[in-house]
N, C-alpha and C. Protein backbone atom coordinates (compact mmCIF):
# COMPACT_ATOMS: atom_id res chain seq x y z
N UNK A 1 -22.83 -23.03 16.24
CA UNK A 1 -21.77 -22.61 15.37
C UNK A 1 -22.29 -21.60 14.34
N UNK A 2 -23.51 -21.72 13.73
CA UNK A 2 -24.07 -20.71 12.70
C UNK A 2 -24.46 -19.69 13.24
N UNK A 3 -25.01 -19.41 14.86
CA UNK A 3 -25.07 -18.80 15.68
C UNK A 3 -23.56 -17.49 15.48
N UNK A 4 -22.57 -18.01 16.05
CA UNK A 4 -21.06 -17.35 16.21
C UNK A 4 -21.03 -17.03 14.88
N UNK A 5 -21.08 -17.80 13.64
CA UNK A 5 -21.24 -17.48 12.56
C UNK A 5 -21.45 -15.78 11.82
N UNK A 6 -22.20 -16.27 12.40
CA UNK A 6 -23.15 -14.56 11.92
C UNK A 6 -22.42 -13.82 12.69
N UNK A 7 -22.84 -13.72 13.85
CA UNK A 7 -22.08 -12.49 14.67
C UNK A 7 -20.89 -11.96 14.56
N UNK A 8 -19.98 -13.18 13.70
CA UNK A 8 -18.38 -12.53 13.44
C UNK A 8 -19.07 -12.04 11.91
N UNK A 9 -19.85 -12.75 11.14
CA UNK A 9 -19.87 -11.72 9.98
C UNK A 9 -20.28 -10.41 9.89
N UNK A 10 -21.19 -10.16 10.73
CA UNK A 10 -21.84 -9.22 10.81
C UNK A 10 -21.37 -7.94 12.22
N UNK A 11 -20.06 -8.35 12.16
CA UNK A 11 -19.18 -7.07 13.12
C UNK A 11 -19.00 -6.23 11.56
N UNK A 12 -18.75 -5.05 12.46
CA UNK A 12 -18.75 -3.72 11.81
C UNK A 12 -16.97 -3.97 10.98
N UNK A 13 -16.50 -4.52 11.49
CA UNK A 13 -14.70 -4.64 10.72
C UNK A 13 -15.20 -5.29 9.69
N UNK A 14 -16.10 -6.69 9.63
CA UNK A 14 -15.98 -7.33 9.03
C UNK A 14 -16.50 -7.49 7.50
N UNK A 15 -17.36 -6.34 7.78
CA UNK A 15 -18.44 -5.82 6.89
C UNK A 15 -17.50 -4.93 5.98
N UNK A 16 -16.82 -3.95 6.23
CA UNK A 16 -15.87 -2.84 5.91
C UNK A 16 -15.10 -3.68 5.34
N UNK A 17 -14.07 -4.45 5.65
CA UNK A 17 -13.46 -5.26 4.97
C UNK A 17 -14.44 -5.85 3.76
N UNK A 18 -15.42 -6.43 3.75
CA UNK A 18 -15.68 -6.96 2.14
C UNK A 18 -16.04 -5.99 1.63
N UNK A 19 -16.47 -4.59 1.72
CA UNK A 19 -16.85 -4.11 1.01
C UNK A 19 -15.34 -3.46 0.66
N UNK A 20 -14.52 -3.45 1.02
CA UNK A 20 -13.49 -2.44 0.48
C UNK A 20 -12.61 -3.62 -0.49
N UNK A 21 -12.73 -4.69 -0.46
CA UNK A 21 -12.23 -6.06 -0.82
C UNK A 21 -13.13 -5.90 -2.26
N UNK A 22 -14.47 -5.34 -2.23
CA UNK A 22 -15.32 -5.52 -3.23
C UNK A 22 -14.38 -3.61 -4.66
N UNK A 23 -14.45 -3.27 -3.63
CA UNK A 23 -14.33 -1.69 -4.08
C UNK A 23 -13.17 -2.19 -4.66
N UNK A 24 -12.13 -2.41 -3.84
CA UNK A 24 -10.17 -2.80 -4.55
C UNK A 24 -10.49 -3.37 -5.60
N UNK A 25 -11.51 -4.50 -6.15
CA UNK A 25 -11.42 -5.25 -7.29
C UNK A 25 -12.05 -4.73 -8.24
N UNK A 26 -12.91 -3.84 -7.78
CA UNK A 26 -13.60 -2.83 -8.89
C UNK A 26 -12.52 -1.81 -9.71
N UNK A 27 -12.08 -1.39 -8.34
CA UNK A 27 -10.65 -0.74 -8.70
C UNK A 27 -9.75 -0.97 -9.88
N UNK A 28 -9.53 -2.42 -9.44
CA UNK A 28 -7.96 -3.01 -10.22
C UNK A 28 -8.80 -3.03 -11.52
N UNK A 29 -10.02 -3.75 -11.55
CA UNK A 29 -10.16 -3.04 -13.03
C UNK A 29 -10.04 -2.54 -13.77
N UNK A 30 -10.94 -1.15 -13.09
CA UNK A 30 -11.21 0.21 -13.61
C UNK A 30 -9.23 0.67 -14.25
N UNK A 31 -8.17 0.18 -13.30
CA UNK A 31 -7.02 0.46 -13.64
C UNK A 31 -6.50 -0.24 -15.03
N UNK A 32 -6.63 -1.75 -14.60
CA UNK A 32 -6.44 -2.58 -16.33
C UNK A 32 -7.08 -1.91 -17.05
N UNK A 33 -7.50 -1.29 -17.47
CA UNK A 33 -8.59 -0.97 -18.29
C UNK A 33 -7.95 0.21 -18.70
N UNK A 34 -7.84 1.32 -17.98
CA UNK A 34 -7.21 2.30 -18.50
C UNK A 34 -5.84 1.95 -18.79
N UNK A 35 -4.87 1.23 -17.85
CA UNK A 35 -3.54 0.94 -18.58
C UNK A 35 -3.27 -0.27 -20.16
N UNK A 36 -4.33 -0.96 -20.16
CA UNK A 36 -4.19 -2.14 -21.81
C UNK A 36 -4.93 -1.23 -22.76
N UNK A 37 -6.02 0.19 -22.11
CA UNK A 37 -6.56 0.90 -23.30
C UNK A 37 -6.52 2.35 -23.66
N UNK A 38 -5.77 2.72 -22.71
CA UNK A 38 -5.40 4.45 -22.48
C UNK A 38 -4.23 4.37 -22.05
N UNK A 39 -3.59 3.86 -21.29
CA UNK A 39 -1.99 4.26 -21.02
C UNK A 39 -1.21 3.17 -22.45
N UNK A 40 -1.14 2.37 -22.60
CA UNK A 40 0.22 1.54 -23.28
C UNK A 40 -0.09 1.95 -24.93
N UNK A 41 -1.43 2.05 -25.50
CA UNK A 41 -1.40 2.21 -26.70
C UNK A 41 -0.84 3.61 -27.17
N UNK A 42 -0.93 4.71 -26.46
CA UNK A 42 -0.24 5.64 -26.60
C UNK A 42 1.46 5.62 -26.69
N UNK A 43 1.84 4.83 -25.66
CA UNK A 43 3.23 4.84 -25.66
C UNK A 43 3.87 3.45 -26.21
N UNK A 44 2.72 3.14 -26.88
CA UNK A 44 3.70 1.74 -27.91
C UNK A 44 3.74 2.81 -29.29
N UNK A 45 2.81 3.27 -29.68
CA UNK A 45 2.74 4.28 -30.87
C UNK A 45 4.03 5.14 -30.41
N UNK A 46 4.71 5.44 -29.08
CA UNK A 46 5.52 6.39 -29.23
C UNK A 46 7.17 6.07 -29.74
N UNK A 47 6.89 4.27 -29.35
CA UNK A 47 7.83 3.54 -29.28
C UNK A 47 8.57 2.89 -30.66
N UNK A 48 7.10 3.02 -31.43
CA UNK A 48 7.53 2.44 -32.84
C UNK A 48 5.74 1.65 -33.25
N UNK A 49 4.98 1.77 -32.55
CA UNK A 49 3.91 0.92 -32.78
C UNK A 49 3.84 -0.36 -32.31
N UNK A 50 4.40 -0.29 -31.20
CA UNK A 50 4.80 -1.49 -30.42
C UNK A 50 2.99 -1.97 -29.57
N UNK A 51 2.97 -3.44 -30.00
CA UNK A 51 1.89 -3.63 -28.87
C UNK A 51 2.08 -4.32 -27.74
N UNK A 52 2.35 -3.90 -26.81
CA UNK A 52 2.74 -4.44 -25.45
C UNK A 52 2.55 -5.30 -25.31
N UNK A 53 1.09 -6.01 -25.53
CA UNK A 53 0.41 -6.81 -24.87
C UNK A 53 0.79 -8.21 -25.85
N UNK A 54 1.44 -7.84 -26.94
CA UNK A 54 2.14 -8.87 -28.17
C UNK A 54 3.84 -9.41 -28.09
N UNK A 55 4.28 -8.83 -27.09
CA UNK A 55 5.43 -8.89 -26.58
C UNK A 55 5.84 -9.87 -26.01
N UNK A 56 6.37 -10.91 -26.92
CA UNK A 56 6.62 -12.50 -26.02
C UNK A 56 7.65 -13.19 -26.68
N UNK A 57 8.21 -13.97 -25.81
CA UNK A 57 9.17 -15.13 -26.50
C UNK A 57 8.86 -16.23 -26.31
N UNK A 58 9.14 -16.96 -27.88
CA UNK A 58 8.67 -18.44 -28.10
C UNK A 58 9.40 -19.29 -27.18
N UNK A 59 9.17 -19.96 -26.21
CA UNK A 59 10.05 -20.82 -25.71
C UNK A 59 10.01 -22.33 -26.53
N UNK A 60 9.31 -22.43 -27.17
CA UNK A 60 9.25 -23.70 -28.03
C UNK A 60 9.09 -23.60 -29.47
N UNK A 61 10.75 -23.68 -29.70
CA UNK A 61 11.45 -23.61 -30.97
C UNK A 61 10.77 -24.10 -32.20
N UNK A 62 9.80 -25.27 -32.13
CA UNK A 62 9.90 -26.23 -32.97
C UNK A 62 8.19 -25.58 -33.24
N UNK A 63 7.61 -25.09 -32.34
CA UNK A 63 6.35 -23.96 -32.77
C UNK A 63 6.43 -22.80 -32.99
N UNK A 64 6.96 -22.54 -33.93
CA UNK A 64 7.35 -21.18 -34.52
C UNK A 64 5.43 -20.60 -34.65
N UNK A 65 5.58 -19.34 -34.32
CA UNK A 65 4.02 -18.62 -34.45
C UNK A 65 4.49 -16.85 -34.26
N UNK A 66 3.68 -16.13 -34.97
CA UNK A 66 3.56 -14.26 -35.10
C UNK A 66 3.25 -13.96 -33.82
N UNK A 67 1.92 -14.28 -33.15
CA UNK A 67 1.49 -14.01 -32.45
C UNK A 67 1.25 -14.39 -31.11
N UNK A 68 1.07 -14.04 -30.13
CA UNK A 68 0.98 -14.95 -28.86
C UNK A 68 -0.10 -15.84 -28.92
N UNK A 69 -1.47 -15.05 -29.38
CA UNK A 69 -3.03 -16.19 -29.54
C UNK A 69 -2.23 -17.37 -30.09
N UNK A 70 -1.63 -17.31 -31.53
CA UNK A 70 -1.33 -18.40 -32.31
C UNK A 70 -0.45 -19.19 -31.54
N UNK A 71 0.37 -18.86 -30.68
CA UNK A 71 0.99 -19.56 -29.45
C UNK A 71 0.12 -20.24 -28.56
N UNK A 72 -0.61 -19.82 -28.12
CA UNK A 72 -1.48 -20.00 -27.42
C UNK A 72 -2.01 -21.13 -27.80
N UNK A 73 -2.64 -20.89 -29.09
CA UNK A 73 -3.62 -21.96 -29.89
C UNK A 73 -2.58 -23.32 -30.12
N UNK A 74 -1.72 -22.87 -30.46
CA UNK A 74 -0.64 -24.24 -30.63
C UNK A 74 0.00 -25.11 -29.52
N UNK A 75 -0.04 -24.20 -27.94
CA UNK A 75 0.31 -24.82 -27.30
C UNK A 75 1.82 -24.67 -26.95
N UNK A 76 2.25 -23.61 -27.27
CA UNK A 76 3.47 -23.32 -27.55
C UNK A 76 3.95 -22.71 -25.63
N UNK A 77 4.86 -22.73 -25.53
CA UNK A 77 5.41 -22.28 -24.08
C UNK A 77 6.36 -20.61 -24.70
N UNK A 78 5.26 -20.07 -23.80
CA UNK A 78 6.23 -18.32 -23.81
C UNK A 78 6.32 -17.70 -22.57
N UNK A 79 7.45 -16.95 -23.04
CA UNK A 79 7.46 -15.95 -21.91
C UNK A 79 7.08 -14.98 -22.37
N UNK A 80 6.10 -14.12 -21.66
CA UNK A 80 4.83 -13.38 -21.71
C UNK A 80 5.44 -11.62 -21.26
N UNK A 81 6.10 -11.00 -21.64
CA UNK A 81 7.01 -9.91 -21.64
C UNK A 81 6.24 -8.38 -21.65
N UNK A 82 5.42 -8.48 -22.20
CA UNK A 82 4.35 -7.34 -22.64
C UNK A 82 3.18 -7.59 -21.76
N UNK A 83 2.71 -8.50 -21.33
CA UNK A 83 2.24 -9.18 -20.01
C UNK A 83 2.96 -8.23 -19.19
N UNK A 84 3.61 -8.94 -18.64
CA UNK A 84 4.20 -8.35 -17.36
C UNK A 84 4.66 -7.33 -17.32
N UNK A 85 4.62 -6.27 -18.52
CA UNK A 85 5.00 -4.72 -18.27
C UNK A 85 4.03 -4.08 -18.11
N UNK A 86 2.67 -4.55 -18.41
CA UNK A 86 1.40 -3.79 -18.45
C UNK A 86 1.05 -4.30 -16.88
N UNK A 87 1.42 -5.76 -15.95
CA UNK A 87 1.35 -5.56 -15.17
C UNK A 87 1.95 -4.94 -14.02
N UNK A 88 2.91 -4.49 -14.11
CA UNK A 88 4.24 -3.50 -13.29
C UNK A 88 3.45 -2.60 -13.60
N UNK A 89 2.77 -1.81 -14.71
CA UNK A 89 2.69 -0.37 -14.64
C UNK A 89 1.25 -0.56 -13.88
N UNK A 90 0.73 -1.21 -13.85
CA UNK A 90 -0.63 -1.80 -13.08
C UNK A 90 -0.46 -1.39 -11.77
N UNK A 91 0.36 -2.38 -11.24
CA UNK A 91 0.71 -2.22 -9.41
C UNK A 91 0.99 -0.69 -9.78
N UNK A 92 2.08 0.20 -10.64
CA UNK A 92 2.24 1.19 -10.23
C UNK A 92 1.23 2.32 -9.78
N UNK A 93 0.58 1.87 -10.81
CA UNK A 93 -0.65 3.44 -10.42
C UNK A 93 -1.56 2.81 -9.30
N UNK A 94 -1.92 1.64 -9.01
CA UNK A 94 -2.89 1.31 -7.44
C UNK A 94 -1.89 1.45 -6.76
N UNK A 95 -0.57 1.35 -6.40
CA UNK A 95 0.13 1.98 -5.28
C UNK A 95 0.19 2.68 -5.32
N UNK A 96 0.60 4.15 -6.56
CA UNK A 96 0.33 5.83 -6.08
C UNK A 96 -1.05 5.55 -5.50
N UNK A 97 -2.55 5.30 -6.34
CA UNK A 97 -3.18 5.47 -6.06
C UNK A 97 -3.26 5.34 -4.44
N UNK A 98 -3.35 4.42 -3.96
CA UNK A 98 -3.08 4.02 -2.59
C UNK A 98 -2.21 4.62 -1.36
N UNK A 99 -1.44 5.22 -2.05
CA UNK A 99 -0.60 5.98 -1.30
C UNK A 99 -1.37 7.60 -1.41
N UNK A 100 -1.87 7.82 -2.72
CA UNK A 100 -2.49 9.42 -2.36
C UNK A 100 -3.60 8.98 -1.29
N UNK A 101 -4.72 8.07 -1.71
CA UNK A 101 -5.90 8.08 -0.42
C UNK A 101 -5.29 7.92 0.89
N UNK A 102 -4.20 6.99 1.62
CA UNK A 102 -3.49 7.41 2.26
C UNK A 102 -3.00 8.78 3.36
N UNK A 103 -2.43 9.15 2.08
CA UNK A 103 -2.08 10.24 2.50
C UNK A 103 -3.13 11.61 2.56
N UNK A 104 -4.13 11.64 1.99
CA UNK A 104 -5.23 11.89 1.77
C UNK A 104 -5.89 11.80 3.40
N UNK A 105 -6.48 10.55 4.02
CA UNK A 105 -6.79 10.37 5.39
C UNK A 105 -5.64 10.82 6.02
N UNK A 106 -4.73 11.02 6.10
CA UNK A 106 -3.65 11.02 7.07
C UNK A 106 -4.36 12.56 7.72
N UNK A 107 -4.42 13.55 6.56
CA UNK A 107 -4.57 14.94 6.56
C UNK A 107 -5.87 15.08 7.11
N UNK A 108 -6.87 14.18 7.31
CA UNK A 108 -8.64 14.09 7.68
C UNK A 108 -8.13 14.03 9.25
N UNK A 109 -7.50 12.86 9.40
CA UNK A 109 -7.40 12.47 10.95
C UNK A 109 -6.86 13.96 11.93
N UNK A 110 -7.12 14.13 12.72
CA UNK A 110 -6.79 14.82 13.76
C UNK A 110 -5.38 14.35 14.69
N UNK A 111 -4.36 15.38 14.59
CA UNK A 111 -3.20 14.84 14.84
C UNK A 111 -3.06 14.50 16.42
N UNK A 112 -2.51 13.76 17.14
CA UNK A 112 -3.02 13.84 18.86
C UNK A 112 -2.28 15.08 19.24
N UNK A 113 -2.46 15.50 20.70
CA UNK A 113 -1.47 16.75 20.95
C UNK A 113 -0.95 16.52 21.26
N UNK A 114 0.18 17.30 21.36
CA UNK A 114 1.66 17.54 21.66
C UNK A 114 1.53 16.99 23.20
N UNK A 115 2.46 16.74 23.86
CA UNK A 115 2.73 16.05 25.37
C UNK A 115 2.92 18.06 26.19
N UNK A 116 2.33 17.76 27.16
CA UNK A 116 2.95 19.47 28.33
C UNK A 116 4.29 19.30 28.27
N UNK A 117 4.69 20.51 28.36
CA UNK A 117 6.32 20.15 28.34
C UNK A 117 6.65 19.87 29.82
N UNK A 118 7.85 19.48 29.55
CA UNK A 118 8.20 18.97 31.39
C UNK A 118 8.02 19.95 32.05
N UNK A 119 8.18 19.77 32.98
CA UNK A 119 8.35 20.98 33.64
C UNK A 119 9.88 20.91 34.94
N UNK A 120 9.76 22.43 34.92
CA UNK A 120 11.34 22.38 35.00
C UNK A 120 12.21 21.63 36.43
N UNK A 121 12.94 20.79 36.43
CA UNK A 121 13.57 20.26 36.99
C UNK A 121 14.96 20.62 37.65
N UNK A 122 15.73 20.20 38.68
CA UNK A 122 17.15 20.57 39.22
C UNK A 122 17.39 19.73 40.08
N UNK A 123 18.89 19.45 40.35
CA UNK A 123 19.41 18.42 41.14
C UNK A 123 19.41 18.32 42.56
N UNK A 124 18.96 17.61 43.09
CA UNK A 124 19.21 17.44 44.87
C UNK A 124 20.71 17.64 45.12
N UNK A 125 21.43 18.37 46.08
CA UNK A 125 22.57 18.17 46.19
C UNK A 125 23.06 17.15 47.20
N UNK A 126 22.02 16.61 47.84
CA UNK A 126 22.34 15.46 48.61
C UNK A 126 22.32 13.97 48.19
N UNK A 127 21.36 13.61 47.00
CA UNK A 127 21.15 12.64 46.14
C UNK A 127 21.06 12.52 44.98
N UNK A 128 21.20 13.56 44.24
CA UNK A 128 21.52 13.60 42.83
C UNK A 128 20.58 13.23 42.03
N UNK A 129 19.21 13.35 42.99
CA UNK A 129 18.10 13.20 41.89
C UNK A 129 17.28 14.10 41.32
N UNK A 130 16.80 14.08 39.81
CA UNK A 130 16.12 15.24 39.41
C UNK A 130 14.33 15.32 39.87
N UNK A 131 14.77 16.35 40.47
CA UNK A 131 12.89 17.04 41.59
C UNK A 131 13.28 18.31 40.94
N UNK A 132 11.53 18.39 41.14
CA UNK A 132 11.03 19.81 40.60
C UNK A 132 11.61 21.34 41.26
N UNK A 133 11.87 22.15 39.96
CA UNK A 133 12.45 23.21 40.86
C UNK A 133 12.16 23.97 41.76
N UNK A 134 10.78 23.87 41.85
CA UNK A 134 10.11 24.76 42.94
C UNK A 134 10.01 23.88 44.39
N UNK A 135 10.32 22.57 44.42
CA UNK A 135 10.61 21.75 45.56
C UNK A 135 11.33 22.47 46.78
N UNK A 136 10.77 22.63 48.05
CA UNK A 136 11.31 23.13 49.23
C UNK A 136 12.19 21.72 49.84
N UNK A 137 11.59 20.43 49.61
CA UNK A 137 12.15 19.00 50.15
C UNK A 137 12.30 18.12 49.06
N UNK A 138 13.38 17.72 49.46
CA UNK A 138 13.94 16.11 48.33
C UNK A 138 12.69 15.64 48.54
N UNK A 139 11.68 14.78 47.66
CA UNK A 139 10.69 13.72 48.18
C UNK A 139 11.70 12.00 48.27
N UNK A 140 12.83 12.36 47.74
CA UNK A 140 13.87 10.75 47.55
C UNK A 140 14.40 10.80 49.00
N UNK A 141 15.41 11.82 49.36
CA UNK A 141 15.93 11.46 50.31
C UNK A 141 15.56 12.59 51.55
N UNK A 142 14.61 13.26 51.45
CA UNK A 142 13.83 14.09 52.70
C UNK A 142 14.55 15.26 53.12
N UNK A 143 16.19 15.91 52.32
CA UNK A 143 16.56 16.54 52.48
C UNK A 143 15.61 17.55 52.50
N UNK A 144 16.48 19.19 52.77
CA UNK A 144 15.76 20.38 52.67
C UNK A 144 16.62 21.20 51.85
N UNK A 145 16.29 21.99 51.09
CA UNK A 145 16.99 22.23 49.94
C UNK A 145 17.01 23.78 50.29
């Protein structure tokens, strides 16, 4: 079994897959990172000085708190609003992203060729089947044309 083991780890798919599994999470990072510290602080300042990431509702009335930490710390139940807009704009840019590399390989790959065109065809008048026009004999029904 440790035998088979290896050998499925060590196929060439399988290898490619973790490393691109490794790369995507490097990725999603590198993206949080620019969207909680280069994309939202700009456009909460545009908004009013809004901090996204402070954007929540108390669901538990009776723990009134400013902040989400202080929610947090208390134990308080929220819905997490500024959360989940920083994560929407998240997916957004790794799906462009994803869609330019994409589209990106599409343009690398070599397109297949085009099919020969048919070539030209006409009707038997004895069987009504389509044979080539340069045909002297039906090959369907052995006429002579």
């Amino acid at each position: 079994m440790l035998k088979e083991f290896k050998e499925f780890a060590m196929r060439g798919n399988v290898l490619d897959m973790a490393v691109g599994i490794i790369i995507g999470a490097a990725f999603g990072k590198i993206v949080s990172s620019a969207v909680d510290d280069v994309i939202m602080p700009p456009i909460g300042r545009l908004v009013g000085n809004v901090d996204f990431s402070n954007i929540f509702l108390n669901l538990t009335p009776s723990k009134p708190c400013e902040t989400l930490a202080a929610c947090k710390a208390a134990g308080a139940s929220t819905l997490n609003v500024g959360n989940f807009i920083n994560q929407v704009i998240n997916f957004l840019i790794v799906a462009f992203a994803v869609f330019l590399l994409v589209r990106a390989v599409n343009r690398w790959v070599p397109k297949p060729a085009p099919p020969p065109p048919a070539a030209p065809t006409k009707v038997c008048p004895q069987c009504a089947m389509a044979i080539p026009a340069t045909a002297k004999k039906c090959p369907h029904c052995t006429s002579t044309l």
